[in-house]
N, C-alpha and C. Protein backbone atom coordinates (compact mmCIF):
# COMPACT_ATOMS: atom_id res chain seq x y z
N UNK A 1 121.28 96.39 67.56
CA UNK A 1 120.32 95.42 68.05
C UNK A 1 120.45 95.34 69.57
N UNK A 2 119.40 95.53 70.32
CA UNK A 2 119.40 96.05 71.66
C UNK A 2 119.45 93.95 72.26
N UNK A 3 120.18 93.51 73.12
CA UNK A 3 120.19 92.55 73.78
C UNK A 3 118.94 92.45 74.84
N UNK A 4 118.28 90.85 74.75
CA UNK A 4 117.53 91.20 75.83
C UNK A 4 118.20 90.30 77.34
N UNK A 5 117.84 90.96 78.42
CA UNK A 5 118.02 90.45 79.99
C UNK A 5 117.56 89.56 79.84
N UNK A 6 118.30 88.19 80.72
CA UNK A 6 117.67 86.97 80.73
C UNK A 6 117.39 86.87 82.55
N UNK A 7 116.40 86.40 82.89
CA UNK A 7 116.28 86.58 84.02
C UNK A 7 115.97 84.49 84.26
N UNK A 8 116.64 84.33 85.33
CA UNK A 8 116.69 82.93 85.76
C UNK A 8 115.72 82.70 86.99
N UNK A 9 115.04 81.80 86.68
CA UNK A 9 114.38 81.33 88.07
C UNK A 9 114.52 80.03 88.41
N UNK A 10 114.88 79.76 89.34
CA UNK A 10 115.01 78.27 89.70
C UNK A 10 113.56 77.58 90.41
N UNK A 11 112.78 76.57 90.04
CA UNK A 11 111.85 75.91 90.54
C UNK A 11 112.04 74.71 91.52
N UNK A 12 111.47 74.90 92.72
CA UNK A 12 111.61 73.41 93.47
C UNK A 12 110.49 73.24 93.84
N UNK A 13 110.57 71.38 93.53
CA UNK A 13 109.35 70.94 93.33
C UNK A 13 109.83 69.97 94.54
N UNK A 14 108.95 70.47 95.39
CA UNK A 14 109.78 68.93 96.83
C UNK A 14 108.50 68.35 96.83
N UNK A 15 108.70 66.56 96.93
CA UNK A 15 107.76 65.56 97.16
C UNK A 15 107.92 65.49 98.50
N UNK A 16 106.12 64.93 98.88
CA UNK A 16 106.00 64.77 100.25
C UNK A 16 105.47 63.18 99.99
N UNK A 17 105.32 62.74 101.51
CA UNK A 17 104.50 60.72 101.52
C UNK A 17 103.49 60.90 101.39
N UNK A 18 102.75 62.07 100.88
CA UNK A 18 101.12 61.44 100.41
C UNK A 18 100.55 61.74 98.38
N UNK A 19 101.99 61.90 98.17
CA UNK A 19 101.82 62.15 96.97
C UNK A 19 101.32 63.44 96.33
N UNK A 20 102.01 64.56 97.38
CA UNK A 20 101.51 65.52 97.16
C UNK A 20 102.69 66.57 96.91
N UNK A 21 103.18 68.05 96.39
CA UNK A 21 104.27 68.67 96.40
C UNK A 21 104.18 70.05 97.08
N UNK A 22 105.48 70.41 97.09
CA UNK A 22 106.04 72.22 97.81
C UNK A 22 106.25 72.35 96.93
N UNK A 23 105.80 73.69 96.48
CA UNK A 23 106.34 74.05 94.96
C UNK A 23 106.99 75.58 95.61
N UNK A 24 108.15 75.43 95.67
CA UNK A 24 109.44 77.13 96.30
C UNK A 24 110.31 77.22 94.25
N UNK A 25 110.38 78.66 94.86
CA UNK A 25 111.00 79.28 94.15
C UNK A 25 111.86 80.50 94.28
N UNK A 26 113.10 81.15 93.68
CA UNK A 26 113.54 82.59 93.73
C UNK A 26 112.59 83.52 93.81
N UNK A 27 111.70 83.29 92.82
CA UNK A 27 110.68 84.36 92.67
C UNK A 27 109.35 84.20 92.20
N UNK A 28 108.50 84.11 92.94
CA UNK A 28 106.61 83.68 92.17
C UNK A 28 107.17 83.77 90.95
N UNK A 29 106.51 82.46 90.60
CA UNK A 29 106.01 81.66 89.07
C UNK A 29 104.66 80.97 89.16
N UNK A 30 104.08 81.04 87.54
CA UNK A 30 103.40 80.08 87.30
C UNK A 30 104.25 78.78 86.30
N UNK A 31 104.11 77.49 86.44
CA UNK A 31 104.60 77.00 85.56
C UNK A 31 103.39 75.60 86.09
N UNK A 32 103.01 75.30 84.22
CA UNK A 32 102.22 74.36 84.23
C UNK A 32 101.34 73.98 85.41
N UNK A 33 100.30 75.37 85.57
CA UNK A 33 99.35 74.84 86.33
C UNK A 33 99.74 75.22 87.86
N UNK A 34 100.83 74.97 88.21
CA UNK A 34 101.23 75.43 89.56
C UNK A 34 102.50 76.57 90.00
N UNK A 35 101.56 77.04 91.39
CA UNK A 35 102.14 77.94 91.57
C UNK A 35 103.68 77.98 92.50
N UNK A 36 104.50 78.57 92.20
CA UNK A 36 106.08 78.24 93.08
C UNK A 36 105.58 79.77 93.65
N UNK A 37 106.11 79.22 95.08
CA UNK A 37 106.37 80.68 95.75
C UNK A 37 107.84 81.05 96.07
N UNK A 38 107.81 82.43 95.67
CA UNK A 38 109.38 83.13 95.91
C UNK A 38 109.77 83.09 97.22
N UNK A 39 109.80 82.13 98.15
CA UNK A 39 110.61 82.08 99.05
C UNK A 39 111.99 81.66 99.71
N UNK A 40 112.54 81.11 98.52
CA UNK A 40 113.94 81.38 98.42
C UNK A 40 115.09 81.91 98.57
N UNK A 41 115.42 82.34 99.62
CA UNK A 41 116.49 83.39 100.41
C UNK A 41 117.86 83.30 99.59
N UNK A 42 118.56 81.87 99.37
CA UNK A 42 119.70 82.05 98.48
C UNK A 42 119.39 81.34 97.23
N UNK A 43 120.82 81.55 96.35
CA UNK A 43 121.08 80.81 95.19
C UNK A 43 122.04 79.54 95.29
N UNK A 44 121.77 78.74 95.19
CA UNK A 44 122.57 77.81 95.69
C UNK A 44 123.37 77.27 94.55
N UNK A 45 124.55 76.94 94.71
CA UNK A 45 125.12 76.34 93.41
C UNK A 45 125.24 74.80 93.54
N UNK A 46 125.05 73.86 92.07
CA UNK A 46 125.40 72.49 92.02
C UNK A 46 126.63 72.48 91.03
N UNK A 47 127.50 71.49 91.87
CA UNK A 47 128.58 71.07 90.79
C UNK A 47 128.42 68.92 90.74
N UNK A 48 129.14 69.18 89.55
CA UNK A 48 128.99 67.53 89.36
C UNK A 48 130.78 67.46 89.09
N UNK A 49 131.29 65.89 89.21
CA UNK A 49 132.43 65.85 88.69
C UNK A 49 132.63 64.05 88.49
N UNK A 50 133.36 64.09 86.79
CA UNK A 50 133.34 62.73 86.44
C UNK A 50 134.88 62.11 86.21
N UNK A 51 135.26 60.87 86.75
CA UNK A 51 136.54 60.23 87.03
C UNK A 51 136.44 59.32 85.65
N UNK A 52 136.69 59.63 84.58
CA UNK A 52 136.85 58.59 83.48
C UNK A 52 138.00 57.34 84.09
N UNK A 53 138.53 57.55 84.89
CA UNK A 53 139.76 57.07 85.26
C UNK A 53 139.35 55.84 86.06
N UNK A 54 138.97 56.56 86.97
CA UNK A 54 138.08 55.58 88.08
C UNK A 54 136.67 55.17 87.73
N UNK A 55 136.12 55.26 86.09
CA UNK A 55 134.63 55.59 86.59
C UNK A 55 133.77 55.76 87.62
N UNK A 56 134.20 57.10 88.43
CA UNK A 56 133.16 57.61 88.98
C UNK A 56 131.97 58.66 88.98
N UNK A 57 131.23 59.23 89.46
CA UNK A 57 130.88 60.09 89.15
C UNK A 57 130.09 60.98 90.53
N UNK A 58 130.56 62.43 90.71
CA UNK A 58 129.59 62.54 92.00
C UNK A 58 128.98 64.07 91.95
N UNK A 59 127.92 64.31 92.49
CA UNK A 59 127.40 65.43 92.60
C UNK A 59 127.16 66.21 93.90
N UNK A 60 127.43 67.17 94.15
CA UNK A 60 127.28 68.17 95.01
C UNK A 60 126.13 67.52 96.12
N UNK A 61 126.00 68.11 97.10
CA UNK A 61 124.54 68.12 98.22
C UNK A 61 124.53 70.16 98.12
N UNK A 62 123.15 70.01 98.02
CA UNK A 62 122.84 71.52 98.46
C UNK A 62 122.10 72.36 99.31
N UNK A 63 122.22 73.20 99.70
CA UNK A 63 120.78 73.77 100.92
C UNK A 63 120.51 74.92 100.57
N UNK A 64 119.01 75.11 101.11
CA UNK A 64 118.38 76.12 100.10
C UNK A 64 117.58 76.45 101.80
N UNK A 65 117.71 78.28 101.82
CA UNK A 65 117.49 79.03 102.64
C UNK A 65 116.03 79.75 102.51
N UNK A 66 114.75 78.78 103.22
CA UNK A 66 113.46 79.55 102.78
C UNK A 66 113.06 80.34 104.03
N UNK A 67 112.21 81.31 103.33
CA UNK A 67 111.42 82.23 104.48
C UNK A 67 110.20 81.81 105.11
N UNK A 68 109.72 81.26 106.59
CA UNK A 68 108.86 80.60 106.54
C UNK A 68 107.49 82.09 107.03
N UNK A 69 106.83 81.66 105.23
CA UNK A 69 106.38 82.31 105.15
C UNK A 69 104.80 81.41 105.19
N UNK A 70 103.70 82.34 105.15
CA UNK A 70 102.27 81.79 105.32
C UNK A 70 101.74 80.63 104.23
N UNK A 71 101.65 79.70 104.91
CA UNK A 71 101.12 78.33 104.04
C UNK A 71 99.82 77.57 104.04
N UNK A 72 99.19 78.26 103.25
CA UNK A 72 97.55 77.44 103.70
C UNK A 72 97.02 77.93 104.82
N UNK A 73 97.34 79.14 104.98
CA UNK A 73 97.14 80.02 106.11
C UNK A 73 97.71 79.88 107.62
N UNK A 74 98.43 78.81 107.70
CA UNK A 74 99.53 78.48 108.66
C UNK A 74 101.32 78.82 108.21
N UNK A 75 102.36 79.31 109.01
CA UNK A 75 103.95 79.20 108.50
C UNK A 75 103.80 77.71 107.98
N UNK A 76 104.46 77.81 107.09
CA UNK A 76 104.59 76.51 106.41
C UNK A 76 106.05 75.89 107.04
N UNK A 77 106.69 76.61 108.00
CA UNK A 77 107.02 75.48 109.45
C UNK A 77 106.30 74.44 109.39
N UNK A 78 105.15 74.81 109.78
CA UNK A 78 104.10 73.83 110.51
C UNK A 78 103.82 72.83 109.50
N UNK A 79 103.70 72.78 108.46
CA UNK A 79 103.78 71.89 107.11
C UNK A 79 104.78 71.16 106.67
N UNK A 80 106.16 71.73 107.24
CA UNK A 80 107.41 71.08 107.25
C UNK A 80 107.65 69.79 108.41
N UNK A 81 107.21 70.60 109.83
CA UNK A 81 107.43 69.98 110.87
C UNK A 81 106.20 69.52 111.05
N UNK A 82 105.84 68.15 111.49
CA UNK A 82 104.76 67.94 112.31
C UNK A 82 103.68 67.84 111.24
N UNK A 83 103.52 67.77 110.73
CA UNK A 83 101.80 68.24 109.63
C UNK A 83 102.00 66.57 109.33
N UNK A 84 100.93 66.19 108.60
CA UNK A 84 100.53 65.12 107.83
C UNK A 84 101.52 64.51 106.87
N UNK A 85 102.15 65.58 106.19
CA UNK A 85 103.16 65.06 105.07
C UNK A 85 104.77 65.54 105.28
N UNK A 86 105.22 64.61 104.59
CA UNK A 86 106.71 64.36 105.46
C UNK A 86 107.64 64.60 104.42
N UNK A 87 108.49 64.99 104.42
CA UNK A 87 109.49 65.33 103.39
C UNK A 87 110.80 65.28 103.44
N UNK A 88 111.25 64.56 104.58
CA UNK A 88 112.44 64.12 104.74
C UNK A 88 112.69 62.75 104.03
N UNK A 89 113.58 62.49 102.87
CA UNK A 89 114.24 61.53 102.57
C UNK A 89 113.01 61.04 101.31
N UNK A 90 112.68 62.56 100.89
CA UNK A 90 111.58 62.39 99.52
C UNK A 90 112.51 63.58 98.16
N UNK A 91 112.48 62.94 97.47
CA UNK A 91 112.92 63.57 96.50
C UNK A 91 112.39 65.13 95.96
N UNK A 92 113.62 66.33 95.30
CA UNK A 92 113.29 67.45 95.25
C UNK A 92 114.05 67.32 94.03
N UNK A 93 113.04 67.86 92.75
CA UNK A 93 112.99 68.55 91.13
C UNK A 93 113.68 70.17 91.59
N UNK A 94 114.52 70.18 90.51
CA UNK A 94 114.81 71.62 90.25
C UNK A 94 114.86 71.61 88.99
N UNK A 95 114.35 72.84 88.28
CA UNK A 95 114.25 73.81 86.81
C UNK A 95 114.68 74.44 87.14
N UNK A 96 114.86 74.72 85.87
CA UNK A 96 115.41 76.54 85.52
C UNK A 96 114.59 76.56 84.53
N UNK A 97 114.58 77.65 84.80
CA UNK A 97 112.90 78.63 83.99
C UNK A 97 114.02 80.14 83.58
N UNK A 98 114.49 80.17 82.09
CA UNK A 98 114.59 81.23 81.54
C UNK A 98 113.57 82.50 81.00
N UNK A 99 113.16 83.87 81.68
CA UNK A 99 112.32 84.39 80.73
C UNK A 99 111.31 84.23 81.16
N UNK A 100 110.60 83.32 82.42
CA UNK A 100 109.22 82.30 82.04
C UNK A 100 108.76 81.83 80.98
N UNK A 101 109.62 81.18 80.29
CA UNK A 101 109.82 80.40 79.57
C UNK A 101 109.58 78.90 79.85
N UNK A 102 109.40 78.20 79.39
CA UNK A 102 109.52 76.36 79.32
C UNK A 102 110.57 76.12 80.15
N UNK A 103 110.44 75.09 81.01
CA UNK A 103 111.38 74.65 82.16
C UNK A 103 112.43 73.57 81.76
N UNK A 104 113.39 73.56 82.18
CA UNK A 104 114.13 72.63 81.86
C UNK A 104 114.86 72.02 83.22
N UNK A 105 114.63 70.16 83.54
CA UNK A 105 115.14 70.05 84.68
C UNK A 105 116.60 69.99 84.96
N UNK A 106 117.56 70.45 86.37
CA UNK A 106 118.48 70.59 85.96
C UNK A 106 119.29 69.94 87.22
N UNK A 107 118.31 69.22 88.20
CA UNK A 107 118.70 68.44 89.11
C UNK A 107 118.00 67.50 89.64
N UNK A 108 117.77 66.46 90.54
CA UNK A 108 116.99 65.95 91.64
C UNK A 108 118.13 65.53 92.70
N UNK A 109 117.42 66.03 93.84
CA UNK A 109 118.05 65.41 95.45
C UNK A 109 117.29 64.49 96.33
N UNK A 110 117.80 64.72 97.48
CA UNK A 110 116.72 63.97 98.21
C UNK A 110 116.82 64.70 99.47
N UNK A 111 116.45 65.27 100.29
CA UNK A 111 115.82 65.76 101.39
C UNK A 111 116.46 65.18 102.47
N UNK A 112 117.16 65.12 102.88
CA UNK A 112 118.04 64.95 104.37
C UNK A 112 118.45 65.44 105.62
N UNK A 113 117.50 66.96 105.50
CA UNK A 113 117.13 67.46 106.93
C UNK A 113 116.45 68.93 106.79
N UNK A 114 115.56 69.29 107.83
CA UNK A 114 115.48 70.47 107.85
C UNK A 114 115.03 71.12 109.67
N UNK A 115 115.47 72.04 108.92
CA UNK A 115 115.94 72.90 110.39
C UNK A 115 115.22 74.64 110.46
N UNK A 116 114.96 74.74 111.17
CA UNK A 116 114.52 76.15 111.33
C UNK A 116 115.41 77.14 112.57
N UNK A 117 115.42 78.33 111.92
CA UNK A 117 116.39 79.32 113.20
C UNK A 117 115.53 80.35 113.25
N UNK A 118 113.84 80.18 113.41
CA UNK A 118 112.88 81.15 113.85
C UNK A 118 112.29 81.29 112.73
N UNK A 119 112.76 82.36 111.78
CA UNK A 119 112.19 83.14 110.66
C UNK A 119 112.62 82.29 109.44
N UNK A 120 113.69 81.69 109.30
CA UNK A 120 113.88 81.12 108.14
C UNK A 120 114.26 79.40 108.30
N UNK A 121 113.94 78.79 107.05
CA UNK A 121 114.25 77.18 106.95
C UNK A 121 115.65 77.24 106.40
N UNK A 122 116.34 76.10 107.24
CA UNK A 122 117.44 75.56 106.05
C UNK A 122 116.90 74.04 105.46
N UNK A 123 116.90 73.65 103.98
CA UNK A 123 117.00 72.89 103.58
C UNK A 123 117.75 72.00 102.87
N UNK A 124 118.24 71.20 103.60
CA UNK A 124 119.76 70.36 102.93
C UNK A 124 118.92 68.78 101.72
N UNK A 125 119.65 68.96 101.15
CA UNK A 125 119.42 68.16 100.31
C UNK A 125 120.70 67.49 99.27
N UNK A 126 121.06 65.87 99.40
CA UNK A 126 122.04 65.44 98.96
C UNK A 126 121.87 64.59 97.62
N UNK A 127 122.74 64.81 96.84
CA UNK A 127 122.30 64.13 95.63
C UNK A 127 121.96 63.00 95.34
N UNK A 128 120.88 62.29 94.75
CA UNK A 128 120.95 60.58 94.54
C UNK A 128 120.75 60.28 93.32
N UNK A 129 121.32 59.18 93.11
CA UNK A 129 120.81 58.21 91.67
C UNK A 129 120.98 57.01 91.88
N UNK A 130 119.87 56.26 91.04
CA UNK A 130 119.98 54.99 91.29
C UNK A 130 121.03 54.15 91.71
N UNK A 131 122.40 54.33 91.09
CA UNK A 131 123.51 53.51 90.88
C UNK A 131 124.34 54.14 92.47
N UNK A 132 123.77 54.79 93.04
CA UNK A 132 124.78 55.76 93.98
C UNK A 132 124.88 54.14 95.06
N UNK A 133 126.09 54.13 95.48
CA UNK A 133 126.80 53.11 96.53
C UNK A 133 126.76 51.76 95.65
N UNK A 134 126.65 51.91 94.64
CA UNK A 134 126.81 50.66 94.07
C UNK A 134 128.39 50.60 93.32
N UNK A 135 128.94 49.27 94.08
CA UNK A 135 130.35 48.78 93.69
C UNK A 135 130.49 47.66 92.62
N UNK A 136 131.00 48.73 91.48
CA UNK A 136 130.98 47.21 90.50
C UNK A 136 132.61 46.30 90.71
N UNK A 137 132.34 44.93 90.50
CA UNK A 137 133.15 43.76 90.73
C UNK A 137 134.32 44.02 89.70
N UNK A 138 135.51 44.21 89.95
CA UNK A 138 136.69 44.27 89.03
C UNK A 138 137.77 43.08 89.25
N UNK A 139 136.43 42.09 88.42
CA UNK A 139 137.29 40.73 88.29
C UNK A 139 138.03 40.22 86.97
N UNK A 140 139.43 39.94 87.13
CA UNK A 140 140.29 39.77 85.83
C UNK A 140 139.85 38.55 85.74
N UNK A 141 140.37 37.89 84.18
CA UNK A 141 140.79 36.65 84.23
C UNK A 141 141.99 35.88 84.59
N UNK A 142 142.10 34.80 84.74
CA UNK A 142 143.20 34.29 85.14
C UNK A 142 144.36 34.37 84.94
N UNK A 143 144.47 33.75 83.81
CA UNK A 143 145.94 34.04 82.55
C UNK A 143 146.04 35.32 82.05
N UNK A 144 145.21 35.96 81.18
CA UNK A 144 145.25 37.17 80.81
C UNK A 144 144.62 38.44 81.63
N UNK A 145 144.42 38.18 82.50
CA UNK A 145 144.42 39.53 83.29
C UNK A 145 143.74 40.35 82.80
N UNK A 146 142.18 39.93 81.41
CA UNK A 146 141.71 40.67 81.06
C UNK A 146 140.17 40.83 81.79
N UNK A 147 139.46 42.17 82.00
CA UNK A 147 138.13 42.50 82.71
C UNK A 147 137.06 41.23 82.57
N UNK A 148 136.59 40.83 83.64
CA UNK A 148 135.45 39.93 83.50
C UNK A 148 134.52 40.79 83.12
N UNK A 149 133.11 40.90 81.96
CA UNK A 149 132.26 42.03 81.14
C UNK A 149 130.82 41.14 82.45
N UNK A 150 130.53 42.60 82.81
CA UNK A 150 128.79 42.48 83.71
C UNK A 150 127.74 42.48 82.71
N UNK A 151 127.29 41.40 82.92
CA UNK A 151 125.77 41.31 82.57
C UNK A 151 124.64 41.44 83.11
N UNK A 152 123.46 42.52 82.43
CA UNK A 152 122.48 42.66 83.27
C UNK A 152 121.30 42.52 82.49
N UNK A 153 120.10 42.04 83.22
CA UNK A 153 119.20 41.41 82.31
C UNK A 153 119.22 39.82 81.38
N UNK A 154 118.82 40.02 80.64
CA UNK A 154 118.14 38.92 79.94
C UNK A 154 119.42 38.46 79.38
N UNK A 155 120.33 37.87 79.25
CA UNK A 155 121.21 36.98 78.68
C UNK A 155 121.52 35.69 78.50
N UNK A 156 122.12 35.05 77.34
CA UNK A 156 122.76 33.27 76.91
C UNK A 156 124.25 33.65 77.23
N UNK A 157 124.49 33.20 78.75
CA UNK A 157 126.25 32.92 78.51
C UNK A 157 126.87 31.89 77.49
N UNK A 158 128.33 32.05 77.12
CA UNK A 158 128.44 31.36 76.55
C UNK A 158 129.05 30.54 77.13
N UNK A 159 128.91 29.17 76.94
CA UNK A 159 128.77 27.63 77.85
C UNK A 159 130.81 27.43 77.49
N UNK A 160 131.20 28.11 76.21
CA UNK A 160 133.01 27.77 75.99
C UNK A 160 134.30 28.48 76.74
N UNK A 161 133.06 29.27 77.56
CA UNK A 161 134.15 30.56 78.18
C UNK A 161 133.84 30.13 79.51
N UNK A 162 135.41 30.09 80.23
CA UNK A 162 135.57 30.14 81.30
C UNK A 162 136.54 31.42 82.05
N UNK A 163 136.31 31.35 83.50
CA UNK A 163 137.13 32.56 84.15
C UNK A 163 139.03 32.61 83.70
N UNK A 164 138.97 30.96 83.79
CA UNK A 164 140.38 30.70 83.39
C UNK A 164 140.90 30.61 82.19
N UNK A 165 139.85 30.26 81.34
CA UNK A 165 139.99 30.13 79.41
C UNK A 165 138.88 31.04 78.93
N UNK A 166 139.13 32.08 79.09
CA UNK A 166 137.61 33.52 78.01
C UNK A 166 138.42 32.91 76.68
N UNK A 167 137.24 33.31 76.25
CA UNK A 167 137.02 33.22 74.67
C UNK A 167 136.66 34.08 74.04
């Protein structure tokens, strides 16, 4: 039974402020309607890593090396820098597209600079999620030294429990 080649494409879908997208890729795709262009110079890798210990959790920042190639009949420089729509500190979708196959998402960042050295873009992009810089409160109780529990949303405290007497 002959194996088949799996060929990977990565999709980026970068948002701009008028509600509009860059659709870059490793290599021309169609996927759902739109087109990604292969201008993608590297492969960039993401790592994640989780602290059960500390509950933390953090993910990589990555940059992605495009060719500034013809955009709407202008370098899409000019679409990066200076144009109407802005894309610094707007969120960027990545897939992976096995095969051209059905996409599956396998990141989002956010856009935190870009730079040009003539012929090619660098695009840095650092990871976000909602919860990112958020410090949760690690308050004991008094006597027992056990975790005060966070509540979020709609809740009835209970009126018998105190910081100094939980129940």
């Amino acid at each position: 039974m002959a194996s088949t080649i799996e060929k990977q494409n990565w999709l980026f879908k970068l948002s701009n402020n008028n509600s509009g997208f860059l659709y870059l890729s490793f290599s021309d795709a169609t996927y759902d309607s739109q087109t990604y262009i292969g201008a993608v110079l590297n492969r960039p890798t993401i790592s994640e890593s989780i602290s059960l210990t500390n509950s933390t959790a953090s993910t990589s920042g990555i940059s992605i090396t495009v060719a500034d190639f013809i955009y709407n009949g202008d370098p899409v420089s000019k679409e990066l820098f200076g144009g109407t729509n802005e894309y610094i500190n707007r969120n960027c979708f990545i897939f992976s597209q096995i095969n051209d196959n059905t996409t599956t998402q396998i990141a989002s960042f956010r856009v935190t600079s870009i730079s040009s050295s003539g012929d090619k873009l660098n695009i840095k992009m650092d990871s976000y999620r909602p919860w990112d810089d958020i410090i949760l409160p690690n308050v004991k109780t008094t006597e027992r030294k056990k975790l005060v529990p966070i509540a979020y949303g709609d809740y009835t405290k209970n009126s018998a429990s105190t910081l100094s007497s939980p129940k």
